[in-house]
N, C-alpha and C. Protein backbone atom coordinates (compact mmCIF):
# COMPACT_ATOMS: atom_id res chain seq x y z
N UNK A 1 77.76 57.28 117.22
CA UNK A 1 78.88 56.51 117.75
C UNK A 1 78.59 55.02 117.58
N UNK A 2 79.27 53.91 116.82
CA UNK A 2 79.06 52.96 116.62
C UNK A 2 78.87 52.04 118.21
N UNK A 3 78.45 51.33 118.36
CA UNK A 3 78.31 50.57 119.43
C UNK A 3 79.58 49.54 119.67
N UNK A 4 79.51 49.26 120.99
CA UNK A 4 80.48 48.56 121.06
C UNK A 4 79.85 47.19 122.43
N UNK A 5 80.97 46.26 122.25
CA UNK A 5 80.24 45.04 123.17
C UNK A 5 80.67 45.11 124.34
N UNK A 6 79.84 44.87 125.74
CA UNK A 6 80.09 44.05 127.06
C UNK A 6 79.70 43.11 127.31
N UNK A 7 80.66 42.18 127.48
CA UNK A 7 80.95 40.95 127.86
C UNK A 7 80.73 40.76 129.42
N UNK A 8 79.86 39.74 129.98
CA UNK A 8 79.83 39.65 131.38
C UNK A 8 79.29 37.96 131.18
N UNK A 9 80.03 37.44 132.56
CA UNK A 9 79.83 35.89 132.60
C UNK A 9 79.51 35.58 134.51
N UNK A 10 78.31 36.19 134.79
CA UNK A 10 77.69 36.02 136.46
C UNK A 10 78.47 34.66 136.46
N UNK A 11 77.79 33.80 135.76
CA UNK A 11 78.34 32.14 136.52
C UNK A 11 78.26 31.28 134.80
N UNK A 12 79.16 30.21 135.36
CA UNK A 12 79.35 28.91 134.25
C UNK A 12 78.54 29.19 133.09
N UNK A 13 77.21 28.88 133.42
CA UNK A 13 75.73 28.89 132.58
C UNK A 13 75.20 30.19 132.27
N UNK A 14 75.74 31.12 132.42
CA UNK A 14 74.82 31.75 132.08
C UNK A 14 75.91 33.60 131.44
N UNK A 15 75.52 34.30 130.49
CA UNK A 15 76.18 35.12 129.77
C UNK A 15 75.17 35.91 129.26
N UNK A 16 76.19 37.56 129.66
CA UNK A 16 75.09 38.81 128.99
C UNK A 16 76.04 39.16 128.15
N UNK A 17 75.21 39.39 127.17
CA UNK A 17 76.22 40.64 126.03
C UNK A 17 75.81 41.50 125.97
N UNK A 18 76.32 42.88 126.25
CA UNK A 18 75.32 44.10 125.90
C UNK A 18 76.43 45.39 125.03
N UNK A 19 75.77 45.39 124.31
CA UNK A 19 75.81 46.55 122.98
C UNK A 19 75.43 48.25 123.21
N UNK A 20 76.21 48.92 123.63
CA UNK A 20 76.10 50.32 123.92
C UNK A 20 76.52 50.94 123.14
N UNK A 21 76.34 52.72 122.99
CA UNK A 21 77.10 53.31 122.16
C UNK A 21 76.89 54.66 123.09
N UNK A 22 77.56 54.37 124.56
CA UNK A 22 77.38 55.47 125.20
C UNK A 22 79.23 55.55 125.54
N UNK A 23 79.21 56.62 125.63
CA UNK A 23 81.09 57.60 125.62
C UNK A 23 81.67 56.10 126.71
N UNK A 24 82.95 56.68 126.59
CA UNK A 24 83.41 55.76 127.64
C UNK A 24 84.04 57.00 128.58
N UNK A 25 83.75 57.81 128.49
CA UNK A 25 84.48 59.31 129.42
C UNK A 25 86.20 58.55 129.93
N UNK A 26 86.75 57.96 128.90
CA UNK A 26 88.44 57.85 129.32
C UNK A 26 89.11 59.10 129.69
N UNK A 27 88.81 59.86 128.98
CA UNK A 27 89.94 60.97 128.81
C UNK A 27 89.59 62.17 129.41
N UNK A 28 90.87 62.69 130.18
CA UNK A 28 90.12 64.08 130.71
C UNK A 28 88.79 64.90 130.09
N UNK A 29 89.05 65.02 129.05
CA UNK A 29 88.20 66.47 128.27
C UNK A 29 87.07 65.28 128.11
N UNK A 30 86.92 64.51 128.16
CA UNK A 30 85.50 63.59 127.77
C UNK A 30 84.62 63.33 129.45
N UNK A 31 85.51 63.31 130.52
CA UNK A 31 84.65 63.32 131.91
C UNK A 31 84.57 65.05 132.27
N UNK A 32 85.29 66.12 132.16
CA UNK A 32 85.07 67.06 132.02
C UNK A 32 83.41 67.54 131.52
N UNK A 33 83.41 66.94 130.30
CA UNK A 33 82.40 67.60 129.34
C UNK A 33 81.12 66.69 129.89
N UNK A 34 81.01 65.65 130.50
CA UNK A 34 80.26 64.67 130.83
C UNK A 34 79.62 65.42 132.60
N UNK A 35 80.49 65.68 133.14
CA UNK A 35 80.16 66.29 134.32
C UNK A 35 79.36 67.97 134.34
N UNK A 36 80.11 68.22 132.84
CA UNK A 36 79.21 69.66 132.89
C UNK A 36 77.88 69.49 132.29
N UNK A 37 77.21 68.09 131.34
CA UNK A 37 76.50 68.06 131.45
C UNK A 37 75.55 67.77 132.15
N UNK A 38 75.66 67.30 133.25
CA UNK A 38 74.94 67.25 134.45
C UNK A 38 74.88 68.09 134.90
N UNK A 39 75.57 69.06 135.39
CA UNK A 39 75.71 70.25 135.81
C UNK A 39 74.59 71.08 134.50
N UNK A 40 74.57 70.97 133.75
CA UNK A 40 73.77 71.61 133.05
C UNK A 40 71.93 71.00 132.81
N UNK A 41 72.20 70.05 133.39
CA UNK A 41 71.17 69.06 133.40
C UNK A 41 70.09 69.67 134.67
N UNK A 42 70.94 69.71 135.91
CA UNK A 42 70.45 69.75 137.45
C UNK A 42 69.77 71.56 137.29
N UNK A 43 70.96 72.41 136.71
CA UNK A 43 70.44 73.65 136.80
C UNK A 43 69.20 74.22 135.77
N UNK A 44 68.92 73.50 134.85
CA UNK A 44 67.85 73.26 133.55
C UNK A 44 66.91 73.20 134.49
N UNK A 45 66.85 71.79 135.10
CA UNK A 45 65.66 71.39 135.73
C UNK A 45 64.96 72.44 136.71
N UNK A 46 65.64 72.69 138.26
CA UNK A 46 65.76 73.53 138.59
C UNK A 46 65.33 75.21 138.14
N UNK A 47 65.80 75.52 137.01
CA UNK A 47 65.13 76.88 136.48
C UNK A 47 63.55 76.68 136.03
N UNK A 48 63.32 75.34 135.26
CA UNK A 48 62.38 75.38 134.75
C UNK A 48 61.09 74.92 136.08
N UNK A 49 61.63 74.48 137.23
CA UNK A 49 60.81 73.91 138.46
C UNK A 49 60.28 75.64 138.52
N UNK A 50 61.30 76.26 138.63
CA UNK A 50 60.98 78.08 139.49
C UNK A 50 60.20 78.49 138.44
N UNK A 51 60.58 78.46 137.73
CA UNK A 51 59.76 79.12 136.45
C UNK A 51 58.26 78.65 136.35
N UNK A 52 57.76 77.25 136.62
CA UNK A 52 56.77 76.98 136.79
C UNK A 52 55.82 77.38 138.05
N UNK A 53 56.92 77.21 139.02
CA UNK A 53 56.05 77.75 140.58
C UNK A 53 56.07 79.31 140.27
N UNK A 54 56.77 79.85 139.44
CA UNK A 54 56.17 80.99 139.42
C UNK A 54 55.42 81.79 138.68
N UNK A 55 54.76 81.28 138.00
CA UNK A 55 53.70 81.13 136.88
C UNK A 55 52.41 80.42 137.68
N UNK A 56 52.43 79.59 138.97
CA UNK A 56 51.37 79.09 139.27
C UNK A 56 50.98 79.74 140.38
N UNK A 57 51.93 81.10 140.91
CA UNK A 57 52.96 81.25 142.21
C UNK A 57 50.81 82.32 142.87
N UNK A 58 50.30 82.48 142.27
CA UNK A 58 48.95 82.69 142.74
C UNK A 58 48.07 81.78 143.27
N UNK A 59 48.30 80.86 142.23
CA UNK A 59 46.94 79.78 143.10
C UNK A 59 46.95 79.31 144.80
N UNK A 60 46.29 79.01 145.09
CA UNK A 60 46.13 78.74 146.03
C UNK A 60 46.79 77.79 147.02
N UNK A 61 47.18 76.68 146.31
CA UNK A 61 48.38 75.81 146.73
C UNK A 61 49.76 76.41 147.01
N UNK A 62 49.93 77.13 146.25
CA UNK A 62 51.24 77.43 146.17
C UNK A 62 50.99 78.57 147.29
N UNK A 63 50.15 79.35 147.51
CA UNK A 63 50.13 80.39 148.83
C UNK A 63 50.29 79.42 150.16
N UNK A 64 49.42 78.35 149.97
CA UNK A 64 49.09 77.70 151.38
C UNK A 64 50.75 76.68 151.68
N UNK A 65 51.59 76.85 150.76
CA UNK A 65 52.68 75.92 150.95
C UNK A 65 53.63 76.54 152.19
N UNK A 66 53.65 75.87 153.36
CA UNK A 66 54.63 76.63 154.77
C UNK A 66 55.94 76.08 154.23
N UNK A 67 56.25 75.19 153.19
CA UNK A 67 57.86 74.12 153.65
C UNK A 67 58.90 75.31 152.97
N UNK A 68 58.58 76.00 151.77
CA UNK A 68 58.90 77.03 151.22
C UNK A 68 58.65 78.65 151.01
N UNK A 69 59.41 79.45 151.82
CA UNK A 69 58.89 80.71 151.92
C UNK A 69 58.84 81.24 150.66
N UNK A 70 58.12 81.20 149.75
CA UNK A 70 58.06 81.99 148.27
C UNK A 70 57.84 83.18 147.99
N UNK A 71 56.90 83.92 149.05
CA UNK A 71 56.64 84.98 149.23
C UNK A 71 58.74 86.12 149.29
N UNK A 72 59.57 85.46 150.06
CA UNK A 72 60.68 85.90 150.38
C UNK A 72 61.57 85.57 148.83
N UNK A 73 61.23 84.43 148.05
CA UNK A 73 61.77 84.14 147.37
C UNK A 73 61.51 84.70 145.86
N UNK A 74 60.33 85.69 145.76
CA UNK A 74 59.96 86.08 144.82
C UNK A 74 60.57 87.54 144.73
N UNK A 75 61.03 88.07 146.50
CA UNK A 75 61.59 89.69 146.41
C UNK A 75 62.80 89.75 146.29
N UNK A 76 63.50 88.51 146.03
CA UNK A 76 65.11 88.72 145.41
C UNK A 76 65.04 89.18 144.17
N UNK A 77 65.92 89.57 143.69
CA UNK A 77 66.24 89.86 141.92
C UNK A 77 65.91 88.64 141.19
N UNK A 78 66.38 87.69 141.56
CA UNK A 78 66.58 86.30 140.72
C UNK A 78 65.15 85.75 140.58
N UNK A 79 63.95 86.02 141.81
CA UNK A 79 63.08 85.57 141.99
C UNK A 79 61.78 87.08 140.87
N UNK A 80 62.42 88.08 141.46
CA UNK A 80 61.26 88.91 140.69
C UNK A 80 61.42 88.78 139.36
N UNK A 81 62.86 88.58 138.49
CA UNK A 81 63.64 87.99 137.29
C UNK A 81 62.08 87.00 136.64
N UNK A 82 62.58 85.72 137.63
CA UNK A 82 61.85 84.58 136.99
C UNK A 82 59.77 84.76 136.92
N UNK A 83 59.46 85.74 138.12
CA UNK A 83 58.19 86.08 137.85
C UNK A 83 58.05 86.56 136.38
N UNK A 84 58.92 87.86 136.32
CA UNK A 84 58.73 88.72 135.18
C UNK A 84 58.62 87.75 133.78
N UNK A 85 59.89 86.62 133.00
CA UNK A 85 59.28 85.88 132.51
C UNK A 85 58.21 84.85 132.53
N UNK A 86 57.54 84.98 133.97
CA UNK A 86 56.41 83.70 133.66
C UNK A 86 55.28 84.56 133.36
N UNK A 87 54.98 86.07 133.98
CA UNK A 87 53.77 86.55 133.75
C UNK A 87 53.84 87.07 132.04
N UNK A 88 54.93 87.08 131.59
CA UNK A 88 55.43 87.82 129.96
C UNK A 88 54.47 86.60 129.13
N UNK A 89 54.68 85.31 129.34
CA UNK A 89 54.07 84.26 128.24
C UNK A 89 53.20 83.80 128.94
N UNK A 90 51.86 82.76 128.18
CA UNK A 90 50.82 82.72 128.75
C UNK A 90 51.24 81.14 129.06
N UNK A 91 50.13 80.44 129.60
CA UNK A 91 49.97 79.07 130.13
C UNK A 91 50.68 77.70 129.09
N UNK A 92 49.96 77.89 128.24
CA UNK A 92 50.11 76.96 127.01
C UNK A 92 51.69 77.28 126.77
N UNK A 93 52.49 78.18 126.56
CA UNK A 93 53.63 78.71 126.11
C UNK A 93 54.55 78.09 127.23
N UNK A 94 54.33 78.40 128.88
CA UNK A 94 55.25 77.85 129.33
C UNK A 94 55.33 76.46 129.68
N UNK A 95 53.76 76.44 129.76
CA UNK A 95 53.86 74.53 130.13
C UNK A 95 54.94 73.69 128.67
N UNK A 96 54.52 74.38 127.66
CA UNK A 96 55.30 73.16 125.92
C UNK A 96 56.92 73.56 126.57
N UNK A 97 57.36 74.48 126.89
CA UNK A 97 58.34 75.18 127.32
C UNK A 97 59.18 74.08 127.99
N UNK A 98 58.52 74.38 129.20
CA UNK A 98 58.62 73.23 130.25
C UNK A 98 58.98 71.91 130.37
N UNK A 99 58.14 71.70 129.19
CA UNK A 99 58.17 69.75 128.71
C UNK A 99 59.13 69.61 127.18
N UNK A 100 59.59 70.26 126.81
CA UNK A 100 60.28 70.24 126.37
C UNK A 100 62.34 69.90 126.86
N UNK A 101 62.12 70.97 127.83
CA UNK A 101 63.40 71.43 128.40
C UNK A 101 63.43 69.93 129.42
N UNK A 102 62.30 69.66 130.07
CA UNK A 102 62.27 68.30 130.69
C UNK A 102 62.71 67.57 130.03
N UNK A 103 62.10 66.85 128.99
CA UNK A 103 62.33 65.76 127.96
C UNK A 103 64.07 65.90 127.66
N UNK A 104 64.64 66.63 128.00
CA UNK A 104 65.93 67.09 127.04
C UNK A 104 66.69 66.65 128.69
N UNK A 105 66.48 67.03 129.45
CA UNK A 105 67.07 67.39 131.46
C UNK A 105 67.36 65.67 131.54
N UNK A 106 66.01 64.85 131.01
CA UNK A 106 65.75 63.44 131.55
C UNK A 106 66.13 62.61 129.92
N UNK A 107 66.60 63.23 128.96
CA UNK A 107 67.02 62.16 128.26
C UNK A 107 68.05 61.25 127.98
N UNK A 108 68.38 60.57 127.71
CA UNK A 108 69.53 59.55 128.14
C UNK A 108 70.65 59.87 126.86
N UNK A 109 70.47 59.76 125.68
CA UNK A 109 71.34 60.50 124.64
C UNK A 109 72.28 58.67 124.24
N UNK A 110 71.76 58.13 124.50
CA UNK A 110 72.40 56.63 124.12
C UNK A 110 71.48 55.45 124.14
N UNK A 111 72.25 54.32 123.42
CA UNK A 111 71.11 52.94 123.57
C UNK A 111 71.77 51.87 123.98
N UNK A 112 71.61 51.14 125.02
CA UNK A 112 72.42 49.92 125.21
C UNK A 112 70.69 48.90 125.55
N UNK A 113 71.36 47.62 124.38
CA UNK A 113 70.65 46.43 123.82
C UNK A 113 71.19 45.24 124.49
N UNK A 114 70.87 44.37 124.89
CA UNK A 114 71.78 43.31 125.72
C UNK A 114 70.88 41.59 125.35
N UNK A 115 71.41 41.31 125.63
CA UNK A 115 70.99 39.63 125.27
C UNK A 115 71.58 38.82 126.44
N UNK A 116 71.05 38.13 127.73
CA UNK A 116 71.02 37.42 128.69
C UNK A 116 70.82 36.30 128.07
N UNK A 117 71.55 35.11 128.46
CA UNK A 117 71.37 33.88 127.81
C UNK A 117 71.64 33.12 129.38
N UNK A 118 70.62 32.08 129.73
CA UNK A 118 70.41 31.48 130.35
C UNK A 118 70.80 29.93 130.13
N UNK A 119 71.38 29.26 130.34
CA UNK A 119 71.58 27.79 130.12
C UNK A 119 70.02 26.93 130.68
N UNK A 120 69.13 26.35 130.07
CA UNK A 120 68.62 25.31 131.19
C UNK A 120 67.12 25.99 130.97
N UNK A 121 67.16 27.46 131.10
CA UNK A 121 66.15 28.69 130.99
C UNK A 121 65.40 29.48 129.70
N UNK A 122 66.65 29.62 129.01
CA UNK A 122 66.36 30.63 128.25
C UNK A 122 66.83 31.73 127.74
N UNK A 123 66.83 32.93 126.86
CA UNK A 123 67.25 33.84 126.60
C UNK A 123 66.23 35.14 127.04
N UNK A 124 66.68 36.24 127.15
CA UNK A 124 66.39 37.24 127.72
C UNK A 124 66.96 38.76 126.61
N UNK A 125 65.87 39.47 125.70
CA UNK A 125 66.61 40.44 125.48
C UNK A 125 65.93 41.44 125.75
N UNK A 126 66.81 42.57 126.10
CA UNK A 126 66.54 43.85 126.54
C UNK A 126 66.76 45.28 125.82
N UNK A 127 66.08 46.45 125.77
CA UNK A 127 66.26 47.42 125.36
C UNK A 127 65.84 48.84 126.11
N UNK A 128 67.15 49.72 126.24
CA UNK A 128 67.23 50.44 127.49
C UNK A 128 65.92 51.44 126.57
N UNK A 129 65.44 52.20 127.63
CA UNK A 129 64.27 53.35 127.15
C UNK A 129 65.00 54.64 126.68
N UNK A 130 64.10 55.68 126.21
CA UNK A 130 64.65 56.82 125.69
C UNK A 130 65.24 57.69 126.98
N UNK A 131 64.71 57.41 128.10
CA UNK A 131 64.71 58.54 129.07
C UNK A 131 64.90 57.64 130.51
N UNK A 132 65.61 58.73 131.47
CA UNK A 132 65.46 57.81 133.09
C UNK A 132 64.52 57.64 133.19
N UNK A 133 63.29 58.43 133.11
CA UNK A 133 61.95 58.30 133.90
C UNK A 133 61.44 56.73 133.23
N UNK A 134 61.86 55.72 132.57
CA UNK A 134 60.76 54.68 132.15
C UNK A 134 61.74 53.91 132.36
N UNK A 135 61.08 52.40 132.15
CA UNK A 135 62.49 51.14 132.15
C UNK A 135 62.48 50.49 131.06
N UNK A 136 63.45 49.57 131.24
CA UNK A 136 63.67 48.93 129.63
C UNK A 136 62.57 47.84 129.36
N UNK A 137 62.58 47.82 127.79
CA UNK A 137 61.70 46.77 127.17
C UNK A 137 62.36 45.32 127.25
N UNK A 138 62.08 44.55 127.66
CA UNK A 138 62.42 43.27 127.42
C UNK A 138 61.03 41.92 126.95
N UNK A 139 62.21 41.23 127.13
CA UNK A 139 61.41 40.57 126.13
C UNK A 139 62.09 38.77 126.70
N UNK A 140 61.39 37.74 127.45
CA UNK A 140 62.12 36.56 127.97
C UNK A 140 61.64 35.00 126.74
N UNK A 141 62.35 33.90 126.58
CA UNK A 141 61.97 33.71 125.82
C UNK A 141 63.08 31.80 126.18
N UNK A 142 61.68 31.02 126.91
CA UNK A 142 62.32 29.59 127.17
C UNK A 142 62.81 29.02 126.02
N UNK A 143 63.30 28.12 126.40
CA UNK A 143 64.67 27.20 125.86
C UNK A 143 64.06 26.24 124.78
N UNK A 144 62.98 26.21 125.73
CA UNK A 144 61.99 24.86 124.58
C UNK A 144 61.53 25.52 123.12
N UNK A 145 61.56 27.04 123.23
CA UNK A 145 60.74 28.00 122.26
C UNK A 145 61.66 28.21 121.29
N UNK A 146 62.82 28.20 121.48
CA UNK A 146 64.09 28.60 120.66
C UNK A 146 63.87 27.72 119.46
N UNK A 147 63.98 27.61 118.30
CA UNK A 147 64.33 26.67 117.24
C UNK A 147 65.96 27.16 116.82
N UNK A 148 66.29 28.01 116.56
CA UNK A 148 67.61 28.55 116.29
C UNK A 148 68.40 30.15 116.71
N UNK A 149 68.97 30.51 116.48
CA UNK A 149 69.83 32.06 116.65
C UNK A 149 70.71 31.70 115.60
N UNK A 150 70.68 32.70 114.87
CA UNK A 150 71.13 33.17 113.04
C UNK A 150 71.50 34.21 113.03
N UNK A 151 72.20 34.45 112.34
CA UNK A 151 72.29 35.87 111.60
C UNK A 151 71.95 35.76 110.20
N UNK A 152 71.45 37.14 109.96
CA UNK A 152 71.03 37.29 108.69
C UNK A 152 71.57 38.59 108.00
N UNK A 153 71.35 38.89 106.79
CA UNK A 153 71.88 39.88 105.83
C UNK A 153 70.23 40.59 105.70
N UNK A 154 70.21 41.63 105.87
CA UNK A 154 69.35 42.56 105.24
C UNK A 154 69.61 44.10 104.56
N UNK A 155 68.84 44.54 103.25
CA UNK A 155 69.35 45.94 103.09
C UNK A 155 68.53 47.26 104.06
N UNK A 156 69.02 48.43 103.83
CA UNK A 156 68.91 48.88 105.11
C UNK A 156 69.43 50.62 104.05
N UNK A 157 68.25 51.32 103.84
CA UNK A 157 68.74 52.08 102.52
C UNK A 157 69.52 51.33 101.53
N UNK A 158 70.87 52.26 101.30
CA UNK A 158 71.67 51.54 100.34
C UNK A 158 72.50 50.50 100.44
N UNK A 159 72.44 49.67 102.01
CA UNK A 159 73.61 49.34 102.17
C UNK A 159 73.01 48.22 103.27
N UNK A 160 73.87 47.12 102.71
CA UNK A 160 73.61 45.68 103.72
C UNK A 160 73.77 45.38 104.84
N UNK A 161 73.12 45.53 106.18
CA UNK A 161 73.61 44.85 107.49
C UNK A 161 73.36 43.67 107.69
N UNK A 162 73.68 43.27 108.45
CA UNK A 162 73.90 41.89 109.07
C UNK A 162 73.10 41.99 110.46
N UNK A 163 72.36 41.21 110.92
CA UNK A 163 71.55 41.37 112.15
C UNK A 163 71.29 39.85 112.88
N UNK A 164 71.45 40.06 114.09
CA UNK A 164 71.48 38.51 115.07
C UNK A 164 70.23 38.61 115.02
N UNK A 165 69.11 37.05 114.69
CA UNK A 165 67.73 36.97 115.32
C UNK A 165 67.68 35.42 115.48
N UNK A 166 66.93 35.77 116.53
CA UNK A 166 66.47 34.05 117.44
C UNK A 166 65.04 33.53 116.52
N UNK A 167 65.09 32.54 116.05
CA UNK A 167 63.82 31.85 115.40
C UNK A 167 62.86 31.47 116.54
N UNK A 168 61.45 32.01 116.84
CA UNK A 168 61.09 31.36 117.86
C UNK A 168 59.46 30.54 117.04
N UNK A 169 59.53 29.27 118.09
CA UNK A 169 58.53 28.53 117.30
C UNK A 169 56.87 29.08 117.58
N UNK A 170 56.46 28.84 116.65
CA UNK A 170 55.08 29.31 116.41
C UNK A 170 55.10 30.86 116.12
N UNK A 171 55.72 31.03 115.80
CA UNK A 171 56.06 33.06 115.22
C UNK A 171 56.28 32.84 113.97
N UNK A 172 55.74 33.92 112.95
CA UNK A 172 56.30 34.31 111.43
C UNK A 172 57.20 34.91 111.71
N UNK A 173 57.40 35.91 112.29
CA UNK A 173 59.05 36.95 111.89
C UNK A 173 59.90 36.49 112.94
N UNK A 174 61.05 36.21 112.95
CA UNK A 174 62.21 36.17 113.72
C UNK A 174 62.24 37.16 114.94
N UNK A 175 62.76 37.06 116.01
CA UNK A 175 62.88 38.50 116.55
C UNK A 175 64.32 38.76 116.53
N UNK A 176 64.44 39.99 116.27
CA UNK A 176 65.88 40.90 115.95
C UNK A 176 66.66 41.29 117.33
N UNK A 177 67.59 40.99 117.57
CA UNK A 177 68.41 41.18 118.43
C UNK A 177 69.68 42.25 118.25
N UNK A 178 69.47 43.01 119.70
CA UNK A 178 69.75 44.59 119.28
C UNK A 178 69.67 45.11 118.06
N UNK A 179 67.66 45.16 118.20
CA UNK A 179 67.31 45.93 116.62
C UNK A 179 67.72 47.27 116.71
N UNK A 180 68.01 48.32 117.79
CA UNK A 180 68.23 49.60 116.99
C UNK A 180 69.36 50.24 116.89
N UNK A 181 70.09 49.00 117.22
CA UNK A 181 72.33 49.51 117.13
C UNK A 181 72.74 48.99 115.61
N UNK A 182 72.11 47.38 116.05
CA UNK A 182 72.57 46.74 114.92
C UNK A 182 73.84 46.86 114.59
N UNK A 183 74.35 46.23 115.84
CA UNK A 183 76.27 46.12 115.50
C UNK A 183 76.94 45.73 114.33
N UNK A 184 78.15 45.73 114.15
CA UNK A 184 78.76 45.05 112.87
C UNK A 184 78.91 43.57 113.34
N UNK A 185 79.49 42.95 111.75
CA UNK A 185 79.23 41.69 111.90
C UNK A 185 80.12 40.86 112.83
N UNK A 186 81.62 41.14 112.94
CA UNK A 186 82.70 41.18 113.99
C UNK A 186 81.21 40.76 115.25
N UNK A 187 81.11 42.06 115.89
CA UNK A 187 80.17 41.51 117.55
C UNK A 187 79.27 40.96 116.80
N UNK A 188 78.48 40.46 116.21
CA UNK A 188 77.50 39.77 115.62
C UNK A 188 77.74 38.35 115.96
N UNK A 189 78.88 37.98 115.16
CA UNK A 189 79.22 36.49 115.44
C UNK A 189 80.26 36.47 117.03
N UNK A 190 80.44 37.52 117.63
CA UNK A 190 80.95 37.27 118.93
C UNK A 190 79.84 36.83 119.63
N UNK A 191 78.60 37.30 119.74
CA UNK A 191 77.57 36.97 120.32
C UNK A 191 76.81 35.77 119.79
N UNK A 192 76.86 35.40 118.51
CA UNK A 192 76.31 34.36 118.36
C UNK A 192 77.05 33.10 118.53
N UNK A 193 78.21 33.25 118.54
CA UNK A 193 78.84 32.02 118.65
C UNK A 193 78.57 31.71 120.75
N UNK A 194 79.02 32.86 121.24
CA UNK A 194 78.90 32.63 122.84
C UNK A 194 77.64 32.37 123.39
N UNK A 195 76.25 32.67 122.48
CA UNK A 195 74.91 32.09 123.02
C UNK A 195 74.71 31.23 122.68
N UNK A 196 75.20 30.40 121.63
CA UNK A 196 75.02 29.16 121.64
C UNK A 196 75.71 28.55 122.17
N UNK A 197 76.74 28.27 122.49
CA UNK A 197 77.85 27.61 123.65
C UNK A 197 77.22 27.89 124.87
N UNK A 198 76.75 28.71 125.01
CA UNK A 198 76.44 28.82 126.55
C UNK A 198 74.72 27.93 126.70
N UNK A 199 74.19 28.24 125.42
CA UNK A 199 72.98 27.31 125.03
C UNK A 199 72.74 25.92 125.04
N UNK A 200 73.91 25.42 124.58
CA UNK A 200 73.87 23.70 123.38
C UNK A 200 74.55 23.32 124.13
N UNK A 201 76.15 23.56 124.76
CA UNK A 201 77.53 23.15 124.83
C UNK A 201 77.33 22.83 126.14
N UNK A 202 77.41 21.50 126.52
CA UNK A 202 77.48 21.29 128.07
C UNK A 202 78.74 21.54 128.48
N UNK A 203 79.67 21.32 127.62
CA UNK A 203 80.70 21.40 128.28
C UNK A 203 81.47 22.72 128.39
N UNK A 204 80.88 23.40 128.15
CA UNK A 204 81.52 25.26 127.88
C UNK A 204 81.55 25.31 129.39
């Protein structure tokens, strides 16, 4: 899904742009399908939690646990069910199992890139992580350090993009701004024209 821009202006001085390419769930059948994946998300997790306590459901911890009667929870169907597959595969099998189906429960399935521009301060860019469990990379970068914000042309396989990067002094490579959307050139120069106005332009 190509990315698209948000525009936000906290105060006078200061402007975020951020570059997503996550759904916009407008339309019935798109919050529908968005809600069942959560719903498919919560009950994933959940199977694979039981599935693990019951694969560990001997050791000793798990006997000495009072907050959960497991013993009661293992003589339902659903519970002798989930024994029967944990004692079927061995350790190694369900733990990759496990972390797998996790990685997939906790992954985010989108990228939003943003560029904070500070008047007075500085610029600020950010990049969301693969997953909830971590936070984003950023990256802050004073006013005095800036020499320019450009865009440039690079190839990219067969075919030319265009990419925003800030020149910063005492660095060889530029740094790339929203390196892994890499919008078209349209938001390219929307953003570069508004960080520098919000940069240079006292009077913006």
């Amino acid at each position: 899904m190509p990315g698209r821009l948000i525009l936000r202006r906290p105060s006078p001085t200061t402007v975020s742009f951020t570059v997503s390419n996550a759904s916009r769930h407008t339309s019935t059948p798109a919050k529908a399908l968005f809600y069942l994946q959560i719903l498919l998300r919560v009950l994933s997790f959940f199977c694979v939690l039981l599935l693990d306590v019951a694969k560990l459901r001997h050791s000793s911890y798990i006997q000495e646990a009072r907050l959960i009667p497991w013993a009661a929870v293992w003589s339902t169907p659903l519970g002798a069910s989930v024994c029967g597959y944990a004692d079927r595969y061995s350790y190694p099998v369900v733990g990759l199992v496990s972390a797998i189906v996790m990685y997939g429960v906790f992954r985010k399935g989108y990228t939003e890139e943003s560029l904070l521009v500070i008047r007075g301060l500085g610029i600020q860019t950010s990049t969301s992580s693969n997953t909830y469990l971590s936070k984003a990379s950023t990256r802050f970068i004073p006013t005095t350090q800036i020499q320019d914000i450009v865009i440039h042309e690079a190839f990219k396989g067969f075919e030319v993009r265009f990419y925003l990067a800030v020149i910063v002094e005492g660095e060889t490579e530029v740094l790339v701004v929203f390196p892994n959307l890499l919008p078209n050139r349209h938001i390219l120069e929307e953003v570069w024209r508004g960080s520098r106005r919000c940069l240079y332009d006292t009077k913006s």
